[in-house]
C-alpha atoms as a PDB file:
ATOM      1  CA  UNK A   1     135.323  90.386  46.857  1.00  0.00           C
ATOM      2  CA  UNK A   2     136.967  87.354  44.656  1.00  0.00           C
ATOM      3  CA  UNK A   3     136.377  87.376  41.130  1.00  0.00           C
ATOM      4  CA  UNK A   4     138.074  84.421  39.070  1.00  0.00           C
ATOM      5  CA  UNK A   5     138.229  85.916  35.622  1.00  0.00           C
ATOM      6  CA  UNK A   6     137.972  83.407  32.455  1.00  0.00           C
ATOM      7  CA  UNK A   7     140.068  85.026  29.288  1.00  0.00           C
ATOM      8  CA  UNK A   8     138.507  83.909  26.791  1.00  0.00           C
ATOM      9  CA  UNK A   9     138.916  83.560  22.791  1.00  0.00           C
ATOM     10  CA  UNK A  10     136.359  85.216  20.183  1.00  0.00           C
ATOM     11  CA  UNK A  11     135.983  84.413  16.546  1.00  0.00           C
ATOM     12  CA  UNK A  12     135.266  87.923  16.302  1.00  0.00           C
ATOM     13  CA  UNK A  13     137.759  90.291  18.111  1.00  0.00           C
ATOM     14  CA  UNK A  14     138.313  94.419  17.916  1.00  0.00           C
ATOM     15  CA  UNK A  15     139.496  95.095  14.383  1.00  0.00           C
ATOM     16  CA  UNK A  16     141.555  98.184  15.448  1.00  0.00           C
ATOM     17  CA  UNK A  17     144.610  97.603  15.954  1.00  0.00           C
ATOM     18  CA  UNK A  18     146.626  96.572  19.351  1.00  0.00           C
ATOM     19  CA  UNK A  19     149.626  96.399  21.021  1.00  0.00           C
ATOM     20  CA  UNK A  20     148.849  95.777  23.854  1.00  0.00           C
ATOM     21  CA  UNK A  21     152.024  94.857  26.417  1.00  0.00           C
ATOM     22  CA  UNK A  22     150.086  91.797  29.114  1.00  0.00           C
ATOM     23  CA  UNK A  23     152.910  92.415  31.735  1.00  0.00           C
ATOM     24  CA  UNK A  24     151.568  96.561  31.729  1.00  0.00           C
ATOM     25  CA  UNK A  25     148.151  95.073  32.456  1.00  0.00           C
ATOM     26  CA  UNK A  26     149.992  92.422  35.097  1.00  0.00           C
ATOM     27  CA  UNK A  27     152.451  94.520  36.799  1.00  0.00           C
ATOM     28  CA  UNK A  28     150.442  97.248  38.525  1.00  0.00           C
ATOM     29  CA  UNK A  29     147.909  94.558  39.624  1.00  0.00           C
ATOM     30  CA  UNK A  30     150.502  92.160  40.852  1.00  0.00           C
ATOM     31  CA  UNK A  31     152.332  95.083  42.859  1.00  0.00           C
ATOM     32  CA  UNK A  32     148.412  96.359  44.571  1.00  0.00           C
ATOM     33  CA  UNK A  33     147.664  92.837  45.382  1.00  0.00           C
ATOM     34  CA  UNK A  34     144.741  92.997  42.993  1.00  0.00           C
ATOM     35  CA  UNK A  35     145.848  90.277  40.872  1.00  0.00           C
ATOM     36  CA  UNK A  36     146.117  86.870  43.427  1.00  0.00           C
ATOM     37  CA  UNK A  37     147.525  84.830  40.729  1.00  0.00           C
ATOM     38  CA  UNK A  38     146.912  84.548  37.194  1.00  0.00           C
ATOM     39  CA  UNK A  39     148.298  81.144  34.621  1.00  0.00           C
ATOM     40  CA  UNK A  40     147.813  80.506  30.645  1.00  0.00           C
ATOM     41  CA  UNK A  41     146.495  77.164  30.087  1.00  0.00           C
ATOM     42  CA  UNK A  42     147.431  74.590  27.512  1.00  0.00           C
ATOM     43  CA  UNK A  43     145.304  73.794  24.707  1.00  0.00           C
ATOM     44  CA  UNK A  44     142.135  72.498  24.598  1.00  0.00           C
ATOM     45  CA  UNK A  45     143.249  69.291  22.727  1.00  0.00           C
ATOM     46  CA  UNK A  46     145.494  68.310  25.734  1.00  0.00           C
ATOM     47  CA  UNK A  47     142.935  68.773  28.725  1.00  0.00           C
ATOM     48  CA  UNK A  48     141.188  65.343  29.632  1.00  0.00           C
ATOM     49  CA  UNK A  49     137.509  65.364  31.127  1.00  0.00           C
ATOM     50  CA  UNK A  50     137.105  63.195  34.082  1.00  0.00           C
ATOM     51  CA  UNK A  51     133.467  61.450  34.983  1.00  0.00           C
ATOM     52  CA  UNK A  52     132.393  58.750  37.419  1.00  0.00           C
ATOM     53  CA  UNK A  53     129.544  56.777  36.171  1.00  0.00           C
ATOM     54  CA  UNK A  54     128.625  53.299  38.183  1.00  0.00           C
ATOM     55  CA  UNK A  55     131.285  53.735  40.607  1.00  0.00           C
ATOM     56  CA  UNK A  56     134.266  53.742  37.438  1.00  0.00           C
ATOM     57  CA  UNK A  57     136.251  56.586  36.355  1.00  0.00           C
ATOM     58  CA  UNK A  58     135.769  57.770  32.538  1.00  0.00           C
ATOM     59  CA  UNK A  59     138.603  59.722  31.571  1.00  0.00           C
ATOM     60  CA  UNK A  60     138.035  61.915  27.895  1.00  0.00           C
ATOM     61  CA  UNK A  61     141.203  63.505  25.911  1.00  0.00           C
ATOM     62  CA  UNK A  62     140.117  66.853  24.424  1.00  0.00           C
ATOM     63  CA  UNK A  63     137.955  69.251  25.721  1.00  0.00           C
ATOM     64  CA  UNK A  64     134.648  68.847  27.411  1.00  0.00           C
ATOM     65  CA  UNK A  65     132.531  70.688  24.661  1.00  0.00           C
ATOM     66  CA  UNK A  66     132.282  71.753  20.982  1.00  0.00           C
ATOM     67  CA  UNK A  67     133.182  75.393  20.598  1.00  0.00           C
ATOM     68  CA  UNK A  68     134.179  77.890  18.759  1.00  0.00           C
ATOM     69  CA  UNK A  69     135.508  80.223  21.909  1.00  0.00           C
ATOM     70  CA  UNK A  70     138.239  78.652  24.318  1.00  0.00           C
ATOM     71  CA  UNK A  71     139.208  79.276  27.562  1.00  0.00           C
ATOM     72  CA  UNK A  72     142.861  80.498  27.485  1.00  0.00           C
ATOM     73  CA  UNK A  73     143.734  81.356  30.866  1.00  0.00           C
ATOM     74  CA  UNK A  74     142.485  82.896  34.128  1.00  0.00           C
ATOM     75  CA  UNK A  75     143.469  85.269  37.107  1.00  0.00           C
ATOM     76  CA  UNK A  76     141.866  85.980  40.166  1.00  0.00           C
ATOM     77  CA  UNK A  77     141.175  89.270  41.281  1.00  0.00           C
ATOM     78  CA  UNK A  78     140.806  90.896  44.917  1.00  0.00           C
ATOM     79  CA  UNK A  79     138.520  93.833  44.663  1.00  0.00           C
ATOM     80  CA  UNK A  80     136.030  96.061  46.449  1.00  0.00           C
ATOM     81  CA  UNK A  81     133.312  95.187  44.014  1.00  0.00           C
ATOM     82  CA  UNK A  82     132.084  94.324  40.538  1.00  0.00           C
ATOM     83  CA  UNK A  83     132.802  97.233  38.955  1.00  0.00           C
ATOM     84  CA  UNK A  84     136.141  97.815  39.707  1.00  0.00           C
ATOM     85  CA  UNK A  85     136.442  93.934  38.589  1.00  0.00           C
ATOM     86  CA  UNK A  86     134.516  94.944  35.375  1.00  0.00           C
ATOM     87  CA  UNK A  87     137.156  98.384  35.386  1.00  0.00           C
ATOM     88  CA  UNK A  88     140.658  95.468  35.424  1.00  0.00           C
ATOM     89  CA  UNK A  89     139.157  93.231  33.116  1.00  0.00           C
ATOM     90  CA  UNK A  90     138.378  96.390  30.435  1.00  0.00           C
ATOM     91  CA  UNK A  91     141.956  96.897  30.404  1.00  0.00           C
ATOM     92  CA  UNK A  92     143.016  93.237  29.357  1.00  0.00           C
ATOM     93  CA  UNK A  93     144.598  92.784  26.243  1.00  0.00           C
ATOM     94  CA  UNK A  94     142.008  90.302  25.631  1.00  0.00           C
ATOM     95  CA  UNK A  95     139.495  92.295  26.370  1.00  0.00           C
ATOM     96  CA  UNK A  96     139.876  93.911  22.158  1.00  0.00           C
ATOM     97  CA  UNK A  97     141.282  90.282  21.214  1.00  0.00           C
ATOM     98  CA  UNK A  98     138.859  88.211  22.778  1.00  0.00           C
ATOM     99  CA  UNK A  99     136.620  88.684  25.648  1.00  0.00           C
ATOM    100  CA  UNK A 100     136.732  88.083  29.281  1.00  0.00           C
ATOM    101  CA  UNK A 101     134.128  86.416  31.996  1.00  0.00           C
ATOM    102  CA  UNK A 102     133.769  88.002  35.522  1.00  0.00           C
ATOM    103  CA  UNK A 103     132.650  85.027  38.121  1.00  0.00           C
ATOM    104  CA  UNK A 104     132.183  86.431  41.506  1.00  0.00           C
ATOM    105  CA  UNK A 105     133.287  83.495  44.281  1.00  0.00           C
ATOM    106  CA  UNK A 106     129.762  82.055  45.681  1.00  0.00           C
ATOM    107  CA  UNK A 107     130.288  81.883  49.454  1.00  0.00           C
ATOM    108  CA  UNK A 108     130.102  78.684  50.935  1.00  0.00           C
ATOM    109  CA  UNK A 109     127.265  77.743  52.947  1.00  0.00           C
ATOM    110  CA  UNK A 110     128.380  76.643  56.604  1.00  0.00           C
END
C-alpha cells in the first residue's frame, strides 16, 4: 500500500528532549525501498493558491488557510499496511517535534 505522509508542525511538541539525526530515520528506509521519495517544502508565505472562477485563473500568494500548524514536507511510503506506515512515521523526528498525517492513496476508479 501507498501512504503519502504530511510532516507537519505543532504549537505544542514533546518537551523531552531530542536529537534526533533525519538521515537515521531516511537511510534505512531509502535503502528497503520503503521510503519512494521524500522533499522539505518552502514556506508557507511563498506557496501561491491557484482557482478558476468564470473561466479566469485567480492566483493567491501565501498559503491557502489560516493556521497555526504547517505543512513542512512529505514522503511517500511503500508498505504492507497501515500499521507498519503508523510503525515509520512513530520514528520521525517530527513525530516528538511536531506530528505527522498518514493518507493512504485512494485507488482510482476505472
Amino acid at each position: 500500500m501507498k501512504y503519502m505522509m504530511f510532516v507537519v508542525s505543532d504549537p505544542q511538541p514533546d518537551s523531552s528532549p531530542d536529537e534526533s539525526d533525519i538521515d537515521l530515520w531516511v537511510d534505512p528506509l531509502d535503502a528497503s525501498g520503503k521510503r519512494v521519495i521524500g522533499e522539505v517544502l518552502a514556506p508557507p508565505a511563498e506557496s501561491t493558491v491557484v482557482r478558476v472562477r468564470g473561466g479566469k485563473v485567480l492566483t493567491t500568494r501565501g498559503p491557502f488557510a489560516e493556521t497555526s500548524e504547517v505543512i513542512l514536507g512529505f514522503d511517500i511510503l511503500e508498505v504492507a499496511d497501515l500499521d507498519e506506515a503508523i510503525d515509520i512515521a512513530s520514528r520521525h523526528p517530527m513525530a516528538r517535534n511536531g506530528q505527522i498525517e498518514l493518507r493512504a492513496f485512494a485507488p482510482w476508479d476505472e
